[in-house]
C-alpha atoms as a PDB file:
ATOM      1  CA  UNK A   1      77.812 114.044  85.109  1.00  0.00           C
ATOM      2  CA  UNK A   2      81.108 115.722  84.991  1.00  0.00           C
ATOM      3  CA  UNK A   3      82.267 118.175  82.376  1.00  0.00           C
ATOM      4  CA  UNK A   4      84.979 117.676  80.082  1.00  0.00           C
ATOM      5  CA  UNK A   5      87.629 119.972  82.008  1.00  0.00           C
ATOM      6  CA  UNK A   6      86.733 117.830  84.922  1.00  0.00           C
ATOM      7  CA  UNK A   7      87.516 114.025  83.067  1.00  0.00           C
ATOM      8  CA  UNK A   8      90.495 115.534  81.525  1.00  0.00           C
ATOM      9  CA  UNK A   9      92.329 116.578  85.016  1.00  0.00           C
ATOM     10  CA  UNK A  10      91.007 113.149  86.065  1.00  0.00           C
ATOM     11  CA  UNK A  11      93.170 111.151  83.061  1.00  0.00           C
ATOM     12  CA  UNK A  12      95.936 113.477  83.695  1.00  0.00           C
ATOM     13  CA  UNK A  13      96.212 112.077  87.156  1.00  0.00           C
ATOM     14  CA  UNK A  14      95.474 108.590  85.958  1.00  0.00           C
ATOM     15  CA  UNK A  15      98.414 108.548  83.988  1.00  0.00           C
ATOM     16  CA  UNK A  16     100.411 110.430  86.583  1.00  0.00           C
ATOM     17  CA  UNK A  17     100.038 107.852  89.136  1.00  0.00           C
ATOM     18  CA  UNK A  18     100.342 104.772  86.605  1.00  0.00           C
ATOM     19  CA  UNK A  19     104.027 106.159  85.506  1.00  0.00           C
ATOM     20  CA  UNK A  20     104.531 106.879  89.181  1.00  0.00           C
ATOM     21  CA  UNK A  21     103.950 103.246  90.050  1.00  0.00           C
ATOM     22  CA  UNK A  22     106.067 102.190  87.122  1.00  0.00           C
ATOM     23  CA  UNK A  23     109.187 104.116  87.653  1.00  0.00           C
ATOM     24  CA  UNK A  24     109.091 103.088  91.694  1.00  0.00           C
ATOM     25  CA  UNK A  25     109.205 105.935  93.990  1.00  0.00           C
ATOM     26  CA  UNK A  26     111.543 107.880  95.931  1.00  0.00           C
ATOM     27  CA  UNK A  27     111.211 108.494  99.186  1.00  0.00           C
ATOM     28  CA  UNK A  28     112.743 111.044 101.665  1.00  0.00           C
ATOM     29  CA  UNK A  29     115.939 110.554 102.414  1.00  0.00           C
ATOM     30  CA  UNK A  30     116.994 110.051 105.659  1.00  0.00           C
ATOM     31  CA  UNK A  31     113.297 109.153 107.188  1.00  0.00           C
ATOM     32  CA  UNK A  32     114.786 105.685 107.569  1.00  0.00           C
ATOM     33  CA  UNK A  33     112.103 104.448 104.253  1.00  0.00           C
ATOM     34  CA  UNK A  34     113.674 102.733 101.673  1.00  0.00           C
ATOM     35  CA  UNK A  35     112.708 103.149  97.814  1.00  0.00           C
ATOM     36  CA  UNK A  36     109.268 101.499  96.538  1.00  0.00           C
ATOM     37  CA  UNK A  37     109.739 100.006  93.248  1.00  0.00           C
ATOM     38  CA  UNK A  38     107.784  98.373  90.704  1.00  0.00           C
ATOM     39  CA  UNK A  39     109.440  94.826  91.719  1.00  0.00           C
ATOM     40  CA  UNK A  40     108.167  95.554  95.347  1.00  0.00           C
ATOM     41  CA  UNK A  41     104.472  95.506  94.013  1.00  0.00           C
ATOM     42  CA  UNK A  42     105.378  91.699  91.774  1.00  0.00           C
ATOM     43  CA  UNK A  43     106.813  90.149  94.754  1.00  0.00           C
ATOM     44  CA  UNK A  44     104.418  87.977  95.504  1.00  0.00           C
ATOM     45  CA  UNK A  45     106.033  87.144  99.209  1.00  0.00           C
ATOM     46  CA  UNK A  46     105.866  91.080  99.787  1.00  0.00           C
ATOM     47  CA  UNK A  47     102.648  91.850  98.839  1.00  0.00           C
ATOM     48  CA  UNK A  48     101.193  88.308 101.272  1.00  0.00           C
ATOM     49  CA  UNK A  49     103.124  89.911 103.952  1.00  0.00           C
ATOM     50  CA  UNK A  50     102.087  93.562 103.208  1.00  0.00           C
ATOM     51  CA  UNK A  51      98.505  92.038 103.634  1.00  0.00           C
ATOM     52  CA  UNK A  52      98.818  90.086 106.564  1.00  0.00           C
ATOM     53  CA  UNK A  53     100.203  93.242 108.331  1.00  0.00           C
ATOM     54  CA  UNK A  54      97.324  94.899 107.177  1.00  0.00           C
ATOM     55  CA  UNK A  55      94.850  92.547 108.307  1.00  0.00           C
ATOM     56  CA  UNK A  56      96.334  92.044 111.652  1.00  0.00           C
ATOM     57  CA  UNK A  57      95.809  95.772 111.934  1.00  0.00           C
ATOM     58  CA  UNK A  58      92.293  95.396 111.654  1.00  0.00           C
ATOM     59  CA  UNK A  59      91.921  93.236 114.056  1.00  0.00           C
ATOM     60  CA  UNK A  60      91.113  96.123 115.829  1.00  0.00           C
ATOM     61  CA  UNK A  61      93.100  99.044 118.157  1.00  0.00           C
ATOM     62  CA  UNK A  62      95.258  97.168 120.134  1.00  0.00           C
ATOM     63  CA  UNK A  63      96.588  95.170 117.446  1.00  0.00           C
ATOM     64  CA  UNK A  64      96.991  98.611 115.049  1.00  0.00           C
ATOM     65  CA  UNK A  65      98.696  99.918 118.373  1.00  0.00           C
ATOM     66  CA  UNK A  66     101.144  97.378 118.272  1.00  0.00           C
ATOM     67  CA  UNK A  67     102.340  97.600 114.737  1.00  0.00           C
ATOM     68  CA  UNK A  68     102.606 101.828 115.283  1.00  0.00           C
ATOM     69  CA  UNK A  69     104.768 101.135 118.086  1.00  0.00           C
ATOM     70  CA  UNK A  70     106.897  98.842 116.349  1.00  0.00           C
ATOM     71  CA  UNK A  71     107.214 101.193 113.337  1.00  0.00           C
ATOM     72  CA  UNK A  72     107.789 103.947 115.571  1.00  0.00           C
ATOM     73  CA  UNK A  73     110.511 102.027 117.701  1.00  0.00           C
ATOM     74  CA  UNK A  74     112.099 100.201 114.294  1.00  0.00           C
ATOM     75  CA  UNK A  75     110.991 102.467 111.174  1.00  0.00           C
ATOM     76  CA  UNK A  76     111.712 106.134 112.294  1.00  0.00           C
ATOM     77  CA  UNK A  77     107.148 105.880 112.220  1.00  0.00           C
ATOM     78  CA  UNK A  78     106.471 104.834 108.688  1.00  0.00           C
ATOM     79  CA  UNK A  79     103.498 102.853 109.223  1.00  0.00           C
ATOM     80  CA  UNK A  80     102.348 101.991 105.529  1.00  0.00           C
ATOM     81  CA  UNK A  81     103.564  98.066 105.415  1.00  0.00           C
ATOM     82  CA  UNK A  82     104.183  98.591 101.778  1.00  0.00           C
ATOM     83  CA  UNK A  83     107.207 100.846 102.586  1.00  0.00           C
ATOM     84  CA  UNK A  84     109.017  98.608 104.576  1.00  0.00           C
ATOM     85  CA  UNK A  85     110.824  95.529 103.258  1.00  0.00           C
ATOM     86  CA  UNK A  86     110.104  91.661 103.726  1.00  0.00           C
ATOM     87  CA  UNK A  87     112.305  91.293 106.954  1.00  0.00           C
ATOM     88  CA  UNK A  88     111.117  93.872 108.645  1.00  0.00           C
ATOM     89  CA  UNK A  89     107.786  92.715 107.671  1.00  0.00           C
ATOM     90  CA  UNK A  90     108.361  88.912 108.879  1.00  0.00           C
ATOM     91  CA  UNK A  91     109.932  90.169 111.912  1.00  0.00           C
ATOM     92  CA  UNK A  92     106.574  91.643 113.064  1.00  0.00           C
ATOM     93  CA  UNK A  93     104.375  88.804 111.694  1.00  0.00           C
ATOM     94  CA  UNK A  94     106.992  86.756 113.666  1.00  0.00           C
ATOM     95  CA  UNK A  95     106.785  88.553 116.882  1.00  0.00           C
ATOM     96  CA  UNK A  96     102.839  89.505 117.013  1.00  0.00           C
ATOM     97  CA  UNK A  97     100.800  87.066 115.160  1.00  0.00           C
ATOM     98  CA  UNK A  98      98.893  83.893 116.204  1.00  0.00           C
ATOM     99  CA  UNK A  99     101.051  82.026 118.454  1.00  0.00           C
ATOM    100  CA  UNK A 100     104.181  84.801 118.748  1.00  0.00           C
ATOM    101  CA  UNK A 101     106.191  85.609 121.834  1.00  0.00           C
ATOM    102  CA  UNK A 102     104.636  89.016 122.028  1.00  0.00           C
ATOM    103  CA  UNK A 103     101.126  87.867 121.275  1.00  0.00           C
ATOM    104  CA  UNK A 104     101.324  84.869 123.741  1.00  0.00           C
ATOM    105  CA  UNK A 105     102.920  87.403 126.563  1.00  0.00           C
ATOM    106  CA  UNK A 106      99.314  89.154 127.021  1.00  0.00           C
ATOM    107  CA  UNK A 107     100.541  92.192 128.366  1.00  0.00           C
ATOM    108  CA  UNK A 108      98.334  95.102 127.780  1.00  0.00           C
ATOM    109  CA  UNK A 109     100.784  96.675 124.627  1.00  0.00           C
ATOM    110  CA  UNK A 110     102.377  94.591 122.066  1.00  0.00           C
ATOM    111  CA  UNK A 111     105.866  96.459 122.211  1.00  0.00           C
END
């Protein structure tokens, strides 16, 4: 069990990260990121896409390669699909899922 001091820190965070998550939030500028806000997390197109990217990823290492290297190429690195915007997101579904021109070219990297 945890002591009181403990649970207390724990619902100050709590409540840290739920206003943080409903104010949106700023990232660095000039990292080539964009701001995250609240509408971000209702679109419901984003959030399909953010999970496709995801589970593409875990396809395994060559397919997390590929989205890296198209971050790093594209997105100044910002690999967290959440941070990057619907047609940037597309694009890479586009390009690297079943059936794309990258995916059907079977070289040994994606980009």
């Amino acid at each position: 069990m945890h002591d009181a001091t403990f649970l207390g820190f724990h619902l100050q965070f709590l409540e840290y990260l739920a206003q943080v998550a409903a104010q949106g939030m700023q990232v660095s500028a000039g990292d080539g990121a964009r701001v995250v806000t609240a509408a971000d997390q209702e679109d419901p197109v984003k959030c399909a896409l953010v999970q496709q990217c995801k589970q593409f990823q875990r396809r395994g290492p060559t397919e997390q390669q590929a989205w890296w290297a198209y971050c790093d190429s594209s997105y100044s690195g910002i690999r967290d699909p959440s941070r990057h915007d619907v047609n940037s997101l597309s694009n890479f579904l586009a390009l690297y899922m079943d059936g794309g021109a990258a995916a059907r070219s079977g070289g040994g990297s994606y980009v």
